[in-house]
C-alpha atoms as a PDB file:
ATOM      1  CA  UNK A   1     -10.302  99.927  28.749  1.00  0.00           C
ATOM      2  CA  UNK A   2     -10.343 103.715  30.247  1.00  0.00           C
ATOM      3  CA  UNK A   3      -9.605 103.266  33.765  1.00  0.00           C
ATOM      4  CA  UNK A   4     -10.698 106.006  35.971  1.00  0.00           C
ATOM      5  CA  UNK A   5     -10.396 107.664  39.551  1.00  0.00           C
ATOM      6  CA  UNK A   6     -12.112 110.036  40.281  1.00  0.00           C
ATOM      7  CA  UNK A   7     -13.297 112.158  43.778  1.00  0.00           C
ATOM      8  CA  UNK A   8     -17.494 110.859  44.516  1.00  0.00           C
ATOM      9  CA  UNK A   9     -20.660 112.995  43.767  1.00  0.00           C
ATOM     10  CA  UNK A  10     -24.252 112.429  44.863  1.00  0.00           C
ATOM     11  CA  UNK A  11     -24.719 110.951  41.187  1.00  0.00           C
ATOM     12  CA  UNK A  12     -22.343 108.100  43.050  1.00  0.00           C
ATOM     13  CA  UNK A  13     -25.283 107.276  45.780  1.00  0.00           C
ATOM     14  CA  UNK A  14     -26.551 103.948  43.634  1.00  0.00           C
ATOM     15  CA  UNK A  15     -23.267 102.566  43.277  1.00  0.00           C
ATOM     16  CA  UNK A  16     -21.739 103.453  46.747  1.00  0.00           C
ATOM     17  CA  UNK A  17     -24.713 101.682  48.176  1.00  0.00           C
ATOM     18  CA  UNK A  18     -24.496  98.581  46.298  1.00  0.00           C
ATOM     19  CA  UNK A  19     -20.430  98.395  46.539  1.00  0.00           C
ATOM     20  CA  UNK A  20     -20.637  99.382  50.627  1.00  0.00           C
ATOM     21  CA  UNK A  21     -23.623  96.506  50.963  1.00  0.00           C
ATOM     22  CA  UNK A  22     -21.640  94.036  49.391  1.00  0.00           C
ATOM     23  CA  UNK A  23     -18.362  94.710  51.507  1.00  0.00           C
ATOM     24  CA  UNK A  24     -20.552  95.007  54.242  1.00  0.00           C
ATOM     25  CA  UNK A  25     -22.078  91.778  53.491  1.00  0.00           C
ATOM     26  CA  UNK A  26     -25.726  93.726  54.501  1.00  0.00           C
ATOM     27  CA  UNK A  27     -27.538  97.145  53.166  1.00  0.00           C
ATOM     28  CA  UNK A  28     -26.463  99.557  54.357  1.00  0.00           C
ATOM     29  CA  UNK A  29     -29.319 102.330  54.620  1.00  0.00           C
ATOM     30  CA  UNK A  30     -30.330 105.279  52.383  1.00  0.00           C
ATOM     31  CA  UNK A  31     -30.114 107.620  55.536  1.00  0.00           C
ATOM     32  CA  UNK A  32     -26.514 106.062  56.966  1.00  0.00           C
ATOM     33  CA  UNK A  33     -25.142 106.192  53.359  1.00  0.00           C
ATOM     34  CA  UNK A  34     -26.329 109.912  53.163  1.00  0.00           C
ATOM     35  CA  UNK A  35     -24.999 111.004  56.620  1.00  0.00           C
ATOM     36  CA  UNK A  36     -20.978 109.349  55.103  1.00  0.00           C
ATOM     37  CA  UNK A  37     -21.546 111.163  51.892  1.00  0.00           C
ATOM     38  CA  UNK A  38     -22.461 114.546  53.475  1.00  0.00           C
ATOM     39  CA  UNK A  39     -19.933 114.147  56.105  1.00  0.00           C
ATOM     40  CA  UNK A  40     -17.124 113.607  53.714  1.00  0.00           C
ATOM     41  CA  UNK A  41     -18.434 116.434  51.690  1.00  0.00           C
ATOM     42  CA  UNK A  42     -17.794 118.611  54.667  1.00  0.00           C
ATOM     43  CA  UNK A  43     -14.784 117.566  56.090  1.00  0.00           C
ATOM     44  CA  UNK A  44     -11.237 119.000  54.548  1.00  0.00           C
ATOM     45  CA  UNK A  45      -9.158 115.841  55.593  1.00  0.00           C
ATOM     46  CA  UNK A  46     -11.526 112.676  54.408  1.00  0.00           C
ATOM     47  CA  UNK A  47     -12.110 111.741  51.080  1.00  0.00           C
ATOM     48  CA  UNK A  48     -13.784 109.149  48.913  1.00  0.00           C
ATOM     49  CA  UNK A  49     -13.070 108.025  45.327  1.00  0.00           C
ATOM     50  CA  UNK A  50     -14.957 106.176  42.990  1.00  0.00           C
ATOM     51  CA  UNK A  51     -12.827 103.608  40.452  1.00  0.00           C
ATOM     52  CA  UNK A  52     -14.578 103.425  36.597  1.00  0.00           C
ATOM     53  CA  UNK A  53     -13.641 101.482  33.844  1.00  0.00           C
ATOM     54  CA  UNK A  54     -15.220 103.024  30.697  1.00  0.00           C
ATOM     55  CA  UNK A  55     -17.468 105.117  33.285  1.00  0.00           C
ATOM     56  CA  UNK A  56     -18.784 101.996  35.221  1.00  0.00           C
ATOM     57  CA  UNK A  57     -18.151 102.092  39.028  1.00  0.00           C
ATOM     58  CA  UNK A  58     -15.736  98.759  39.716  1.00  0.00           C
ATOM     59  CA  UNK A  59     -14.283 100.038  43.069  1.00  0.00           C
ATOM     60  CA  UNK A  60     -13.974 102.750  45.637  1.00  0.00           C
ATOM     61  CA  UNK A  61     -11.384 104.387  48.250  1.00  0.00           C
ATOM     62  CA  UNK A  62     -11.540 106.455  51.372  1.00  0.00           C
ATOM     63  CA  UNK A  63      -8.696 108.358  52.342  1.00  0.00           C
ATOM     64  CA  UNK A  64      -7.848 110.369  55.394  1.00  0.00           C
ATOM     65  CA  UNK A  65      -4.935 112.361  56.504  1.00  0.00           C
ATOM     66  CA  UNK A  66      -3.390 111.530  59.914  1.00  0.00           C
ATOM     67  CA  UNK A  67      -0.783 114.362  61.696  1.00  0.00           C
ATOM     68  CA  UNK A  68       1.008 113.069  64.404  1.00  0.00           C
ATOM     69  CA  UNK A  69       1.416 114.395  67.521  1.00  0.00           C
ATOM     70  CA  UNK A  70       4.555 112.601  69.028  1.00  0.00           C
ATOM     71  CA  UNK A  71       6.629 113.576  65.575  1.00  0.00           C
ATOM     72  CA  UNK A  72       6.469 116.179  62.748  1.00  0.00           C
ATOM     73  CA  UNK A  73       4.982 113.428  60.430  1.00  0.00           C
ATOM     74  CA  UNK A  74       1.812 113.278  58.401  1.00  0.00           C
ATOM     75  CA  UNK A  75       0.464 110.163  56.695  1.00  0.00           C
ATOM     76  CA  UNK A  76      -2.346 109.651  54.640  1.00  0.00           C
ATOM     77  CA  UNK A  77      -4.758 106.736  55.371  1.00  0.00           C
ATOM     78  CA  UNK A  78      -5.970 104.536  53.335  1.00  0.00           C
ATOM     79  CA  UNK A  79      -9.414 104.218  55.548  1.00  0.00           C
ATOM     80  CA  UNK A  80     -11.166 101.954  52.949  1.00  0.00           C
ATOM     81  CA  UNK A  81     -10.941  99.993  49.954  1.00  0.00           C
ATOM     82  CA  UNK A  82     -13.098  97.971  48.229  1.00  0.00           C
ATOM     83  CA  UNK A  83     -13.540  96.161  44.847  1.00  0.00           C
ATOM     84  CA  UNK A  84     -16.657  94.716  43.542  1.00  0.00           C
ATOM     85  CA  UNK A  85     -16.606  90.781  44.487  1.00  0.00           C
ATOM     86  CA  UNK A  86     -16.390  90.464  40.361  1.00  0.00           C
ATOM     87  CA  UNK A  87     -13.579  92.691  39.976  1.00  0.00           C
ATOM     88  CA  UNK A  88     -10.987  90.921  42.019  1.00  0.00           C
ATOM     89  CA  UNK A  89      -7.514  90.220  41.317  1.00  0.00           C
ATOM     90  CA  UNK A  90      -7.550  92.223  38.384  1.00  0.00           C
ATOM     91  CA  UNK A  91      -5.519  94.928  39.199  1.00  0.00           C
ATOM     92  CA  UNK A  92      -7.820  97.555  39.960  1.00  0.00           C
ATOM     93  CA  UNK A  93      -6.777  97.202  44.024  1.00  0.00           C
ATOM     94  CA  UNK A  94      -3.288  97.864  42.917  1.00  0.00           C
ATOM     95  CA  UNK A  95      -4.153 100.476  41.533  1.00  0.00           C
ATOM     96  CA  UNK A  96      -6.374 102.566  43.613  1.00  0.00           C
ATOM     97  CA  UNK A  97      -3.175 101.904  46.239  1.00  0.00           C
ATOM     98  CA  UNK A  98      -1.109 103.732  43.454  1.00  0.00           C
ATOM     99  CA  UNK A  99      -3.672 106.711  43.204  1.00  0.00           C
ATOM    100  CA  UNK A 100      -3.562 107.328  46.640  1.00  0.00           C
ATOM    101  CA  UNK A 101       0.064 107.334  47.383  1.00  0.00           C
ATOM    102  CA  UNK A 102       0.242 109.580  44.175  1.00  0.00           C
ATOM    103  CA  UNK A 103      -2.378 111.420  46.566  1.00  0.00           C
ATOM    104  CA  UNK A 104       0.079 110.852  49.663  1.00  0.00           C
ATOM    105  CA  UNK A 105       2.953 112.425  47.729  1.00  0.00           C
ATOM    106  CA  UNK A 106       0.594 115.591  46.063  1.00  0.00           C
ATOM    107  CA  UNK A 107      -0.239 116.440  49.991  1.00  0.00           C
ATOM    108  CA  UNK A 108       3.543 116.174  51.297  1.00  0.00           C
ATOM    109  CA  UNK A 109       2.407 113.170  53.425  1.00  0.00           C
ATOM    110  CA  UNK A 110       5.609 110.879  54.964  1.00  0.00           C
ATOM    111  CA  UNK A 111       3.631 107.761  53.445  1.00  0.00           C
ATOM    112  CA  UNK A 112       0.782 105.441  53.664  1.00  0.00           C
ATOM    113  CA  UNK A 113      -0.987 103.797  56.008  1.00  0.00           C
ATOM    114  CA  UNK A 114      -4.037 101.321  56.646  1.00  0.00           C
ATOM    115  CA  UNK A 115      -5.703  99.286  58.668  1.00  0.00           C
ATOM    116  CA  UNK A 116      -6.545  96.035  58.204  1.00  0.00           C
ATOM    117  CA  UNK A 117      -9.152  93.306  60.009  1.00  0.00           C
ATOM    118  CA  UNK A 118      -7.698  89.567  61.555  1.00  0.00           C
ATOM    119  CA  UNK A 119      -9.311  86.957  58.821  1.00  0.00           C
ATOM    120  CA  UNK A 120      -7.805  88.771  56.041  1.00  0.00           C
ATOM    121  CA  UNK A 121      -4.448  86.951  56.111  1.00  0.00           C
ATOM    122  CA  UNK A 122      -4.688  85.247  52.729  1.00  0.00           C
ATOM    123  CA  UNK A 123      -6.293  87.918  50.827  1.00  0.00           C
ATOM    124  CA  UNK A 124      -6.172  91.246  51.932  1.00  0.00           C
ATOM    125  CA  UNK A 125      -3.005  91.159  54.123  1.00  0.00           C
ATOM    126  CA  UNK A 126      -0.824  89.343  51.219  1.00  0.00           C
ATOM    127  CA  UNK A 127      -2.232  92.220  49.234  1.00  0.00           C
ATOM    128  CA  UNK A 128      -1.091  94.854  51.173  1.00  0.00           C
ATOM    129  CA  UNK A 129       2.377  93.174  52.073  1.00  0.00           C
ATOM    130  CA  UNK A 130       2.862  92.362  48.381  1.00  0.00           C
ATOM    131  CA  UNK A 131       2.779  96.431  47.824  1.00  0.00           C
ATOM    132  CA  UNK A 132       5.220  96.832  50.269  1.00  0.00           C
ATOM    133  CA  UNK A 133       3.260  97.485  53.335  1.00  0.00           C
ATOM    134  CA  UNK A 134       4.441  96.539  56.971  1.00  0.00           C
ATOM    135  CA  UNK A 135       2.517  95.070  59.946  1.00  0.00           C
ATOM    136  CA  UNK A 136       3.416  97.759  62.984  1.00  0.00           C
ATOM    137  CA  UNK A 137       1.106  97.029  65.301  1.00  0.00           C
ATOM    138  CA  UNK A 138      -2.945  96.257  66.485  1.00  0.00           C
ATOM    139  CA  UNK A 139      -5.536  98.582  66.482  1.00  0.00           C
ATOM    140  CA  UNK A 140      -7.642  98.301  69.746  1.00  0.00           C
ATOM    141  CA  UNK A 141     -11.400  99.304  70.250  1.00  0.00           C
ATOM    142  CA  UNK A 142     -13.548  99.930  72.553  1.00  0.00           C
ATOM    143  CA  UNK A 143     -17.328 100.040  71.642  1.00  0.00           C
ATOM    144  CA  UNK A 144     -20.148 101.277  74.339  1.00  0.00           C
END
């Protein structure tokens, strides 16, 4: 098994639309999938990376870096991370987490950080706790 992690390409656009659309739980479209792509593309603080085993697409994650403003901190956020519904609990969450705080560390980031839906208790949040993240608060929205 050659395990693989590697920054997306437009080759990706099959795969990223299938993997988003299942995590999504409906497709997403060819035009929204674009503008993320090209956006990321652009942007020097976002990334996305596609996980292969033996060059088949079994995960991806988004990354972002967050600089603080009330302290001389900068973290990089995990901003998504999915698996294929298949691929669960097989290890290939644990270690896209690794990758990016390998990431975290290469970019002189204080640490990690994500956030995470209510609903997600069992699965997702035991994950994340299991790794050795912390609950430190809610993330509020507002949507007009």
């Amino acid at each position: 098994m050659n395990l693989t992690i590697r920054e997306f390409n437009q080759n990706d656009f099959t795969f990223l639309k299938e993997i988003i659309s299942e995590y999504l739980e409906k497709e997403i479209s060819d035009a929204d999938l674009q503008n993320r792509m090209d956006f990321i593309k652009n942007c020097t603080t976002e990334n996305l990376y596609v996980c292969e085993i033996d060059s088949v697409g079994r995960g991806i994650i988004a990354t972002r870096i967050r600089e603080n403003i009330e302290e001389n901190s900068r973290f990089l956020e995990v901003s998504l991370i999915v698996t294929r519904l298949s691929e669960r609990r097989n290890g290939l969450g644990k270690q896209m987490i690794s990758f990016a705080e390998q990431k975290a560390k290469e970019l002189k980031c204080t640490g990690l950080w994500l956030v995470s839906g209510f609903g997600r208790e069992e699965a997702a949040h035991k994950f994340y706790k299991d790794l050795g993240f912390v609950i430190t608060g809610y993330r509020f929205r507002k949507i007009f």
